[in-house]
C-alpha atoms as a PDB file:
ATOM      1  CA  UNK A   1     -77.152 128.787  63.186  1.00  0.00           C
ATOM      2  CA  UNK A   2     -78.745 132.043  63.330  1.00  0.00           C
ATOM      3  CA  UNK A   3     -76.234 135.617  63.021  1.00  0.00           C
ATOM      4  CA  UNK A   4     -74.682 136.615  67.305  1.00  0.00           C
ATOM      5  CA  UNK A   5     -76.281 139.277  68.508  1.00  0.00           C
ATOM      6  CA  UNK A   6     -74.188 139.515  71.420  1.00  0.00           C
ATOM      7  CA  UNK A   7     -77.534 139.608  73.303  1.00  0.00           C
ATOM      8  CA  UNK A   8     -76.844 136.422  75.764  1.00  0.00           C
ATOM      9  CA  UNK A   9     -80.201 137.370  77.498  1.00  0.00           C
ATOM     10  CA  UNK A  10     -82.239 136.070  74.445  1.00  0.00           C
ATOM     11  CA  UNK A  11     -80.190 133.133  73.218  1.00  0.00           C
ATOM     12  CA  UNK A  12     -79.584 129.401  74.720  1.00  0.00           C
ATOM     13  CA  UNK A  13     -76.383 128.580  72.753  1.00  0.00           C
ATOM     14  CA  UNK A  14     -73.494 127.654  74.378  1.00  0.00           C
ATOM     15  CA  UNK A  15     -70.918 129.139  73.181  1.00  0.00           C
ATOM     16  CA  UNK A  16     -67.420 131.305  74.299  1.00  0.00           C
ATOM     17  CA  UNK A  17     -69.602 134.758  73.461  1.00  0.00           C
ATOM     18  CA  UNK A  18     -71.694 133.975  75.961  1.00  0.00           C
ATOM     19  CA  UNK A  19     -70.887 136.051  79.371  1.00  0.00           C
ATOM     20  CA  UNK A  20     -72.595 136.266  82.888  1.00  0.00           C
ATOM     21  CA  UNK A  21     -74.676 139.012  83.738  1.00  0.00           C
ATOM     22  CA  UNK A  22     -73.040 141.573  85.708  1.00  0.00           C
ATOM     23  CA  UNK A  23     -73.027 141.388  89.363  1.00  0.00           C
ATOM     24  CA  UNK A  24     -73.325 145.504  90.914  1.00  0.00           C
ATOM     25  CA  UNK A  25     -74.010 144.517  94.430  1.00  0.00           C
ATOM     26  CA  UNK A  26     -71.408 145.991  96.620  1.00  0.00           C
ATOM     27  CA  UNK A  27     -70.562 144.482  99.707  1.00  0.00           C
ATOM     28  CA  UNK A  28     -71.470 145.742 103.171  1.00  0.00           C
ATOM     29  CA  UNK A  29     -69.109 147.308 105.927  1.00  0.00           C
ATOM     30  CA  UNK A  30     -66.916 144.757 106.879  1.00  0.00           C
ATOM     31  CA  UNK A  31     -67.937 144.705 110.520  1.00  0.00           C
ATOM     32  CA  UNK A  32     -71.831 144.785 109.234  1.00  0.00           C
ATOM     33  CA  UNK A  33     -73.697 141.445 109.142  1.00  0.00           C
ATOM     34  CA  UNK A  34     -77.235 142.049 107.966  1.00  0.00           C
ATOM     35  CA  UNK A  35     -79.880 138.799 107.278  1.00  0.00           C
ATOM     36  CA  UNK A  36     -82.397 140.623 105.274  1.00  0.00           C
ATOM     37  CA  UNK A  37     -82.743 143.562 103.384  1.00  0.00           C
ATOM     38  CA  UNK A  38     -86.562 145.235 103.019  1.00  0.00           C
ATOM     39  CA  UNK A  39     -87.072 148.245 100.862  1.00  0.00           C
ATOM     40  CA  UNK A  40     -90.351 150.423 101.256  1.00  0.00           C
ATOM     41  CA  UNK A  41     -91.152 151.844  98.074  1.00  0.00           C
ATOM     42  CA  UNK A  42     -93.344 153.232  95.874  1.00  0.00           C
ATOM     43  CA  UNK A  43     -93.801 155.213  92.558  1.00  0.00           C
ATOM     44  CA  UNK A  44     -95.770 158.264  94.334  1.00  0.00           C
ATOM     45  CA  UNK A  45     -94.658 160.660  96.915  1.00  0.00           C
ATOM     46  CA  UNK A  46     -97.099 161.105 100.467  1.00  0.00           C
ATOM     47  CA  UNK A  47     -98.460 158.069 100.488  1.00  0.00           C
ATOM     48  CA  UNK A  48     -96.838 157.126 103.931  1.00  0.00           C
ATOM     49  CA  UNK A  49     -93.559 155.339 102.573  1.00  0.00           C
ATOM     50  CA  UNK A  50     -92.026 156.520 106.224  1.00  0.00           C
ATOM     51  CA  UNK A  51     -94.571 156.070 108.758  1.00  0.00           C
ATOM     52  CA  UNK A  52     -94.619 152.281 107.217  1.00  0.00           C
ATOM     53  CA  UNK A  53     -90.752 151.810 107.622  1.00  0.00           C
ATOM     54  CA  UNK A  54     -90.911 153.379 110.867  1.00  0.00           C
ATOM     55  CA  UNK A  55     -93.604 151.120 112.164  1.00  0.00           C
ATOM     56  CA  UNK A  56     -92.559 147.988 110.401  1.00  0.00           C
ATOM     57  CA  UNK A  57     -88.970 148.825 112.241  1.00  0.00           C
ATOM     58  CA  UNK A  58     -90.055 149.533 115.411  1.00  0.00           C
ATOM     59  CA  UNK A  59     -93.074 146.515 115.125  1.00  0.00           C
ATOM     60  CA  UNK A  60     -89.697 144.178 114.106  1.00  0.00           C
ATOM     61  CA  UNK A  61     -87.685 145.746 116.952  1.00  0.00           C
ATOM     62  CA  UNK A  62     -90.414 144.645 119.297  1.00  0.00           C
ATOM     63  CA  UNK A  63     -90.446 141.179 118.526  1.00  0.00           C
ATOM     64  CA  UNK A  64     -86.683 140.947 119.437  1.00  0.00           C
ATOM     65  CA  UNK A  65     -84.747 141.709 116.235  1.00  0.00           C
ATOM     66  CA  UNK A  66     -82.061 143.661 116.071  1.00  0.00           C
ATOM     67  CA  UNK A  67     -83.107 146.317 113.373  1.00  0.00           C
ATOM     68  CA  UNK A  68     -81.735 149.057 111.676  1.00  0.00           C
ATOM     69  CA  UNK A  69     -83.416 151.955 109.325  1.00  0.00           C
ATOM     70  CA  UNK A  70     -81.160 153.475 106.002  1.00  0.00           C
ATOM     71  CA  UNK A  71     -82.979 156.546 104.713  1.00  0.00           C
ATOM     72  CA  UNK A  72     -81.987 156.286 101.064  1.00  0.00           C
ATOM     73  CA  UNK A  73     -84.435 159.964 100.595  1.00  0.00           C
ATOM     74  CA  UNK A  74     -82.096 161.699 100.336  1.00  0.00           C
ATOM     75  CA  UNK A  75     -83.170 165.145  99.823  1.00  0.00           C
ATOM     76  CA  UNK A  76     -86.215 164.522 101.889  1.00  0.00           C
ATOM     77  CA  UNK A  77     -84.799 162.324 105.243  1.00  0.00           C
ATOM     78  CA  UNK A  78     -87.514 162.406 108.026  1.00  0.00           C
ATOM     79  CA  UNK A  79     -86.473 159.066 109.722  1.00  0.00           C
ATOM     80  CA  UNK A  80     -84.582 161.237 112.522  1.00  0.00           C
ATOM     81  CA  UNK A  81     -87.098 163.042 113.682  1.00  0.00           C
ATOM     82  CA  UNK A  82     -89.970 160.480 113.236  1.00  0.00           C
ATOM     83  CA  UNK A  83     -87.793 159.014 116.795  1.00  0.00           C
ATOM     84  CA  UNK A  84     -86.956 162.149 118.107  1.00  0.00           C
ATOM     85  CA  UNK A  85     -83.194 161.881 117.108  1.00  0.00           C
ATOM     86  CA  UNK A  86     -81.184 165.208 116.415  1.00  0.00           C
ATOM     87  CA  UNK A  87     -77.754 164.687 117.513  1.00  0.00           C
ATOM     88  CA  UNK A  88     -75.335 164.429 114.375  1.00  0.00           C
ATOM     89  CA  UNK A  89     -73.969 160.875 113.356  1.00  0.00           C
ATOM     90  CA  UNK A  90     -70.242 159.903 114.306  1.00  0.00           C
ATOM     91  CA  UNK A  91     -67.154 158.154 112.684  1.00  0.00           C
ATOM     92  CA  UNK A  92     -64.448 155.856 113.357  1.00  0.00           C
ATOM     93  CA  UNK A  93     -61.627 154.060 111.469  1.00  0.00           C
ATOM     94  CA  UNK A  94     -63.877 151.239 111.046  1.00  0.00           C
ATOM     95  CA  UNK A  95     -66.561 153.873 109.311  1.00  0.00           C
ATOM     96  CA  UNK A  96     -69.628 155.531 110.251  1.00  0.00           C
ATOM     97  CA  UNK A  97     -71.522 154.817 112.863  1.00  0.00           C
ATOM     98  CA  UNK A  98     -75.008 155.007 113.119  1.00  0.00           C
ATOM     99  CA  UNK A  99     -77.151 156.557 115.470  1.00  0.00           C
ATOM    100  CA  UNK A 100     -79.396 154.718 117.677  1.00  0.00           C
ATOM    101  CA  UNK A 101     -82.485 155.116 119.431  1.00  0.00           C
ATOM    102  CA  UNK A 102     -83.728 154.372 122.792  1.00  0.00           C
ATOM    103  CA  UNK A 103     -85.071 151.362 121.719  1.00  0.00           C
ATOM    104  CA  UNK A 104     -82.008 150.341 120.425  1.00  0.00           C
ATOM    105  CA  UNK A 105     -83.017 150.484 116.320  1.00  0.00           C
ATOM    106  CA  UNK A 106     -80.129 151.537 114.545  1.00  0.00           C
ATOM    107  CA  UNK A 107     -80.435 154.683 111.717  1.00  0.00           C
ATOM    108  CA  UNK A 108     -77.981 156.092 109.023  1.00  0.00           C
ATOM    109  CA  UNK A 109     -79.601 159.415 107.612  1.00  0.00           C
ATOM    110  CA  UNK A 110     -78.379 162.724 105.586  1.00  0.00           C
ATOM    111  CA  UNK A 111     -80.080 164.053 108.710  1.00  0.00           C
ATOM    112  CA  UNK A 112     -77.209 162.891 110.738  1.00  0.00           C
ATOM    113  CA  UNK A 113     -74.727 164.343 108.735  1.00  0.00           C
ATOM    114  CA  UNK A 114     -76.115 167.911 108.209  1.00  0.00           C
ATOM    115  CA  UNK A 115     -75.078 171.296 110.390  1.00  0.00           C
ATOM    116  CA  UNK A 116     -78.910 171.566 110.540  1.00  0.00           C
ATOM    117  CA  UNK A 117     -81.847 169.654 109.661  1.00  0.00           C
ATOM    118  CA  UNK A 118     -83.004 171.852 107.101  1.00  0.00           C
ATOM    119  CA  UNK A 119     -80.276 172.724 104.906  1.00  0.00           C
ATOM    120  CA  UNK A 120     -81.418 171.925 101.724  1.00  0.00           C
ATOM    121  CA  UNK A 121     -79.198 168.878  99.657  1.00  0.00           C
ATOM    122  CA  UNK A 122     -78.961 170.116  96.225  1.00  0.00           C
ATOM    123  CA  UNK A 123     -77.273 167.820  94.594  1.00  0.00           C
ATOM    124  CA  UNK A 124     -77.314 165.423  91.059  1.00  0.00           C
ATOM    125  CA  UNK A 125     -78.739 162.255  90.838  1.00  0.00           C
ATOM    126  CA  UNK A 126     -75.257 160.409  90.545  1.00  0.00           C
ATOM    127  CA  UNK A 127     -74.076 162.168  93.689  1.00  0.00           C
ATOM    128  CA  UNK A 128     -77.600 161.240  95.429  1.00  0.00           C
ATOM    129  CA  UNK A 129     -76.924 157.897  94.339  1.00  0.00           C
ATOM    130  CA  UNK A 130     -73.675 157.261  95.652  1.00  0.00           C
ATOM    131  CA  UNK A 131     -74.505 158.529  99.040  1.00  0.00           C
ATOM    132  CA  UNK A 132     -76.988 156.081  99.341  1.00  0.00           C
ATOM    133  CA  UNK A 133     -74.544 153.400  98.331  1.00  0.00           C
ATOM    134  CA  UNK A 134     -72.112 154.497 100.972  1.00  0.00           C
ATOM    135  CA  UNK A 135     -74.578 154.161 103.552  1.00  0.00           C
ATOM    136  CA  UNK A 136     -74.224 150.399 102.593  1.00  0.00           C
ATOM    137  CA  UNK A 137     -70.267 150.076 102.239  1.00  0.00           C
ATOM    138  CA  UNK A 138     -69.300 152.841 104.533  1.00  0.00           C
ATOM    139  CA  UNK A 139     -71.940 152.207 107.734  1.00  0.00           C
ATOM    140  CA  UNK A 140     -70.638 149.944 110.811  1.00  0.00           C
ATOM    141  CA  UNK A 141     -74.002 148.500 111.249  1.00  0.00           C
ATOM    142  CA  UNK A 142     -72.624 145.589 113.174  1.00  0.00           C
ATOM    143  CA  UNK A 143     -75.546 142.570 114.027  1.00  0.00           C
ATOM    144  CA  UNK A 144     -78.750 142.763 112.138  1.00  0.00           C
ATOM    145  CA  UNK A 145     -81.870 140.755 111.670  1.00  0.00           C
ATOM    146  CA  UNK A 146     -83.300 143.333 109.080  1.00  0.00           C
ATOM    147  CA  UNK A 147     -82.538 146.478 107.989  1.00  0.00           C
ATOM    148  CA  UNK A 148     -85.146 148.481 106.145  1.00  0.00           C
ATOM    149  CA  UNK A 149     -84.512 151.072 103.183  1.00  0.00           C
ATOM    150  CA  UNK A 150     -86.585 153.997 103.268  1.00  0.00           C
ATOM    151  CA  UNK A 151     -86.944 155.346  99.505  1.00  0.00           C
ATOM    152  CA  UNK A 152     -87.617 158.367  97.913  1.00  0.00           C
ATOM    153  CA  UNK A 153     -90.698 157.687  95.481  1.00  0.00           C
ATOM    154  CA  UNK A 154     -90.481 157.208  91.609  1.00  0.00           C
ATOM    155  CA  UNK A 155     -88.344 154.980  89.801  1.00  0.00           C
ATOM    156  CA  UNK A 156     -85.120 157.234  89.274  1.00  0.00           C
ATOM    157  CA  UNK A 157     -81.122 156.990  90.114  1.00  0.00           C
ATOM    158  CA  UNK A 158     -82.229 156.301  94.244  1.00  0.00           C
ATOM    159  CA  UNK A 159     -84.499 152.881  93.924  1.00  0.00           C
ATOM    160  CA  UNK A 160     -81.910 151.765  90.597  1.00  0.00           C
ATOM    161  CA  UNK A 161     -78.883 151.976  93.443  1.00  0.00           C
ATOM    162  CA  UNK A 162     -80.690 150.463  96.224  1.00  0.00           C
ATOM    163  CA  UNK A 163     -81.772 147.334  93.869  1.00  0.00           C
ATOM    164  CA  UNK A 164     -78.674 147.379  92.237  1.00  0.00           C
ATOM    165  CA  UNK A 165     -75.960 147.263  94.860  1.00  0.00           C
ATOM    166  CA  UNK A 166     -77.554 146.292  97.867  1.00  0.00           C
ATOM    167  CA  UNK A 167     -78.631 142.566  98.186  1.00  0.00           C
ATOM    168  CA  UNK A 168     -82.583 143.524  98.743  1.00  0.00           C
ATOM    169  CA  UNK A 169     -84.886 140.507  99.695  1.00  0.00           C
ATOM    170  CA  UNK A 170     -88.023 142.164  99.242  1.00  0.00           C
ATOM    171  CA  UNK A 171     -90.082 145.027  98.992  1.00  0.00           C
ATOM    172  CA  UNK A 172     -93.120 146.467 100.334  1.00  0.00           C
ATOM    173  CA  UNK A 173     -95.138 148.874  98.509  1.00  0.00           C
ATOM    174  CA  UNK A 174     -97.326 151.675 100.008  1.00  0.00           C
ATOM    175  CA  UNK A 175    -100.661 153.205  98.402  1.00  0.00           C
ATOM    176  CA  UNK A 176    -103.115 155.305  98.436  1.00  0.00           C
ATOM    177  CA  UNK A 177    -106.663 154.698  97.578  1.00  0.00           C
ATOM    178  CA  UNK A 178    -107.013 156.617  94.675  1.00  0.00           C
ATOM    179  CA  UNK A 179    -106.626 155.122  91.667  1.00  0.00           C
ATOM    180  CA  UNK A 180    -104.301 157.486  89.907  1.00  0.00           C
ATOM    181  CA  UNK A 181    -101.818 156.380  93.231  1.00  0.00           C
ATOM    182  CA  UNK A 182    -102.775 152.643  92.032  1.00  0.00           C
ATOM    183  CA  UNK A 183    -101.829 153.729  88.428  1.00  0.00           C
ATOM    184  CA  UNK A 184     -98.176 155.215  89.557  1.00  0.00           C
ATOM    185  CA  UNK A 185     -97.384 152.364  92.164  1.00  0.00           C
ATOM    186  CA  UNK A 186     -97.647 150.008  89.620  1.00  0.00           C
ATOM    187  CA  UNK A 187     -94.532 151.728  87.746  1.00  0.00           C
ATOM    188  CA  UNK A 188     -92.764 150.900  91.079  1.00  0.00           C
ATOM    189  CA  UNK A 189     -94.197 147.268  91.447  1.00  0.00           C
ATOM    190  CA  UNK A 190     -92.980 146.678  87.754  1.00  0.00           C
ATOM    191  CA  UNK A 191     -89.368 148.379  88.057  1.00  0.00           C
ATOM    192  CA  UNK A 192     -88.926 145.732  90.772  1.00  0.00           C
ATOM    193  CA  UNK A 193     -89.932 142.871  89.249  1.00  0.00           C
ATOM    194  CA  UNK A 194     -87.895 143.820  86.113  1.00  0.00           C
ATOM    195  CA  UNK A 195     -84.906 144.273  88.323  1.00  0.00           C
ATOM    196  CA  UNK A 196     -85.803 140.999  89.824  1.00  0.00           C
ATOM    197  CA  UNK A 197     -86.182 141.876  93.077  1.00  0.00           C
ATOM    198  CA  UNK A 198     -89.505 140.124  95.032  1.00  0.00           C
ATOM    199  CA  UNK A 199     -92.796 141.764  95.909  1.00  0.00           C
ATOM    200  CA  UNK A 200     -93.877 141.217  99.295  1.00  0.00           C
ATOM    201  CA  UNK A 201     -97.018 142.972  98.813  1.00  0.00           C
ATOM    202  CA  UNK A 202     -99.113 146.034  99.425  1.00  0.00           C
ATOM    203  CA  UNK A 203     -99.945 148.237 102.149  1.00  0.00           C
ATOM    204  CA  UNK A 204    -102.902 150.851 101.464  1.00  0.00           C
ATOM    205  CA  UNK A 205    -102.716 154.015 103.509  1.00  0.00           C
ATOM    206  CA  UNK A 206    -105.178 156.175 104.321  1.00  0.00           C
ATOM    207  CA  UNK A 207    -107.649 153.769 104.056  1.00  0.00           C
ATOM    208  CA  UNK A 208    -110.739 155.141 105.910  1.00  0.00           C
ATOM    209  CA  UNK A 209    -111.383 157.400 108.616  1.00  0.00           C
ATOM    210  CA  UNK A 210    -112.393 155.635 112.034  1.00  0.00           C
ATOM    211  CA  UNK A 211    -115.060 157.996 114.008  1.00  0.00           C
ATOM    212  CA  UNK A 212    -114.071 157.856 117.505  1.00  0.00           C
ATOM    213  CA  UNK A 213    -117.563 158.468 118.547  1.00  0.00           C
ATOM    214  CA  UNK A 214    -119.558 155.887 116.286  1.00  0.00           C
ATOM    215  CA  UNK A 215    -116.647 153.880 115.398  1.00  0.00           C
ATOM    216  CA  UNK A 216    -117.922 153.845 111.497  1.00  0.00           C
ATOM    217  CA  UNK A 217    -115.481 153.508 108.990  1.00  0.00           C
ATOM    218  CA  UNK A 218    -115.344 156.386 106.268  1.00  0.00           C
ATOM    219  CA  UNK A 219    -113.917 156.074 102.868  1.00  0.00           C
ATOM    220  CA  UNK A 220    -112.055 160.071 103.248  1.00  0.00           C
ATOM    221  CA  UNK A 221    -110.271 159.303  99.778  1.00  0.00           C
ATOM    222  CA  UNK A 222    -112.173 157.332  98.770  1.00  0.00           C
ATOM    223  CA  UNK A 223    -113.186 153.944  97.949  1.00  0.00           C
ATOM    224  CA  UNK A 224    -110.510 151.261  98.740  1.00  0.00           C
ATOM    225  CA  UNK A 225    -108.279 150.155  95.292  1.00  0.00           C
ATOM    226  CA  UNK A 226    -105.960 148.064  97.597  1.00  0.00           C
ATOM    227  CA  UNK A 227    -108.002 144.420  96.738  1.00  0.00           C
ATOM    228  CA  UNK A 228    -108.848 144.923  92.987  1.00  0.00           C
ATOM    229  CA  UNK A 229    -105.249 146.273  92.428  1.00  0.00           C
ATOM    230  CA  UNK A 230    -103.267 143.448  94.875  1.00  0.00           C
ATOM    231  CA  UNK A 231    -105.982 141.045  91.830  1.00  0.00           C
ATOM    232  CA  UNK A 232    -104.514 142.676  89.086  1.00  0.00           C
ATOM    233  CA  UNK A 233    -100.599 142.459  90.044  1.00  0.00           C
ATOM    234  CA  UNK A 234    -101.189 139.380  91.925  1.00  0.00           C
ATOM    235  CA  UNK A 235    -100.229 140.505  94.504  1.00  0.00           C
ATOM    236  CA  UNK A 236    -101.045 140.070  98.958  1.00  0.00           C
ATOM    237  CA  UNK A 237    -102.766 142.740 100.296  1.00  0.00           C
ATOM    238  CA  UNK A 238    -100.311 143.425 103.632  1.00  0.00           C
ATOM    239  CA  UNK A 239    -102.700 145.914 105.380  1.00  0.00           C
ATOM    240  CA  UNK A 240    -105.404 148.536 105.184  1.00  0.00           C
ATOM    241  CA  UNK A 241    -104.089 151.327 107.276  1.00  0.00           C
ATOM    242  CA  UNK A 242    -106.758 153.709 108.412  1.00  0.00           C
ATOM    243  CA  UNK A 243    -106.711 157.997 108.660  1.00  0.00           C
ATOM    244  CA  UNK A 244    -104.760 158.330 112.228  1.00  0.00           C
ATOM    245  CA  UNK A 245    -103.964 161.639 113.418  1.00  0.00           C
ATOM    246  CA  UNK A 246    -102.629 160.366 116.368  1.00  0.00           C
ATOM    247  CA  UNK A 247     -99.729 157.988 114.708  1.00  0.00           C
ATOM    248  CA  UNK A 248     -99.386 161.451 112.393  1.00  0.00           C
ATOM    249  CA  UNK A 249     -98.405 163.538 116.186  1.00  0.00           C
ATOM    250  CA  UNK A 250     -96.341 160.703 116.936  1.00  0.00           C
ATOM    251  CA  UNK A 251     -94.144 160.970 113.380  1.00  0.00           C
ATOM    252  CA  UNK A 252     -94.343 164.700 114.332  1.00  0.00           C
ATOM    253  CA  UNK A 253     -93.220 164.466 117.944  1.00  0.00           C
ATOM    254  CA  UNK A 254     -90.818 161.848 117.666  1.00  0.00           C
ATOM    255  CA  UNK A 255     -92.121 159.163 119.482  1.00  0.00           C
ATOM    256  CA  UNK A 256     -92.911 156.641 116.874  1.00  0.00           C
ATOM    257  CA  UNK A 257     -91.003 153.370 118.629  1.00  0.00           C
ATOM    258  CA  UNK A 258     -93.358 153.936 121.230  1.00  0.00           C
ATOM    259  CA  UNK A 259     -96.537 154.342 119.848  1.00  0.00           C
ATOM    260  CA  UNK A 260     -99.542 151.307 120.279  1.00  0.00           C
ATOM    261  CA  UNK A 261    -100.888 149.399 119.425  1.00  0.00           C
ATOM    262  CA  UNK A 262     -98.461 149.326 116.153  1.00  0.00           C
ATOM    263  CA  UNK A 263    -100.565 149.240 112.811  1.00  0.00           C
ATOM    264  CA  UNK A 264     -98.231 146.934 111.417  1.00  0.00           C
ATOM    265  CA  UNK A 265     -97.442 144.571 113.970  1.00  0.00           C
ATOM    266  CA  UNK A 266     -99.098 141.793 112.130  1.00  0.00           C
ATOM    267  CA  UNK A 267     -97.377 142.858 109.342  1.00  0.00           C
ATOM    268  CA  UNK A 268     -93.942 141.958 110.999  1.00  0.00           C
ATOM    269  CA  UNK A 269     -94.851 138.934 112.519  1.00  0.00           C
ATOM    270  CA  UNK A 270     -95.476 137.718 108.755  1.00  0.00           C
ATOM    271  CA  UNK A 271     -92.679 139.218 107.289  1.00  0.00           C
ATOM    272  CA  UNK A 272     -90.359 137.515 110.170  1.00  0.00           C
ATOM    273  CA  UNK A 273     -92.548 134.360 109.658  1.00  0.00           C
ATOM    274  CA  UNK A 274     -91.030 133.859 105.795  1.00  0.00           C
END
């Protein structure tokens, strides 16, 4: 019998060293009851991470779920305005409460908490960290069919929390067609599958440009990497979502429930479909 390591990932023995990996998900509010949990991620910053929770929620919300957005970017919320909310977020004895749009999708944000939208949060990871967490424990999110996580981009303290404590059943990751995007996204694709959360698959943004006069399709940043890198991490290819100024004035303006057709209506009806 070979020396204990004390490593009980590597070894089958067994024996009374052995212990159970530890568990770090917290538990919800206790008047929250949320089916599924969808992060947004990805290893590279303005690739679209919130236009495709914002669509995905309000494609979800359409088909008659009860949905609800956490913005886990924490120094960098835009959720709010992307639905044209700007009144600050209120609290009872049961916790917070989040705010809600006029479609009825429900939102926890820094944004809500702030005097103004644009004071700055300058604060440490940890503290980052936890404040996401407490937007799981501390929310009264009440009834939901899915509630999507917004994240910051990399692989730092924000996207370790989220997979860590909250009970995540899949992700969606958002690129861009260059291939130094494909390069970084794969970090993210990777830190999920080592924290063992699932892959859902890959949405490319900023595909091509549609010309509204010819209707041709033009490769503005360049050629698509969506297919050969969906190949290489084995991966479903979600979408292709093209150059669209006008869903851009929508994130802008605040009307982003309403806009249509939805890019990623399909999307949802496959998601909701697993």
């Amino acid at each position: 019998m070979s020396e204990c390591t004390h490593d009980c990932s590597s070894c089958s023995s067994n024996c009374g060293e052995r212990q159970q990996p530890h568990d770090f998900r917290k538990p919800c509010n206790a008047h929250s009851h949320i089916k599924k949990v969808i992060a947004v991620v990805s290893g590279k910053g303005g690739v679209g991470k919130s236009t495709v929770t914002c669509s995905l929620a309000a494609a979800m919300a359409a088909r008659g779920k009860k949905v609800g957005i956490l913005d886990a970017d924490i120094t960098g919320p835009s959720i709010p305005r992307a639905f044209g909310i700007h009144q600050h977020a209120m609290g009872t004895d049961d916790g917070i409460l989040p705010v809600e749009t006029a479609g009825g999708i429900k939102m926890m944000s820094l944004n809500l908490l702030t005097d103004n939208e644009t004071d700055p949060v300058i604060w440490r990871g940890p503290v980052i960290a936890g404040a996401v967490e407490q937007f799981w424990t501390d929310v009264v999110w009440g009834e939901l069919d899915y509630l999507f996580v917004d994240m910051p981009p990399g692989t730092g303290d924000v996207p370790l929390t989220v997979f860590q404590s909250l009970p995540v059943d899949g992700v969606v990751v958002v690129t861009a067609p260059q291939t130094l995007v494909g390069m970084i996204v794969t970090k993210a694709v990777r830190m999920a599958e080592m924290m063992k959360v699932p892959v859902l698959g890959l949405v490319e943004n900023y595909s091509f440009f549609r010309c509204p006069d010819c209707g041709g399709e033009h490769p503005i940043f360049g050629e698509s990497t969506i297919d050969a890198l969906g190949a290489e991490l084995n991966l479903p290819v979600l979408a292709k979502l093209p150059l669209d100024s006008s869903l851009a004035n929508a994130m802008d303006e605040g009307t982003v429930e309403g806009y249509t057709p939805n890019p990623l209506a399909q999307v949802a009806a496959q998601l909701d479909a697993e």
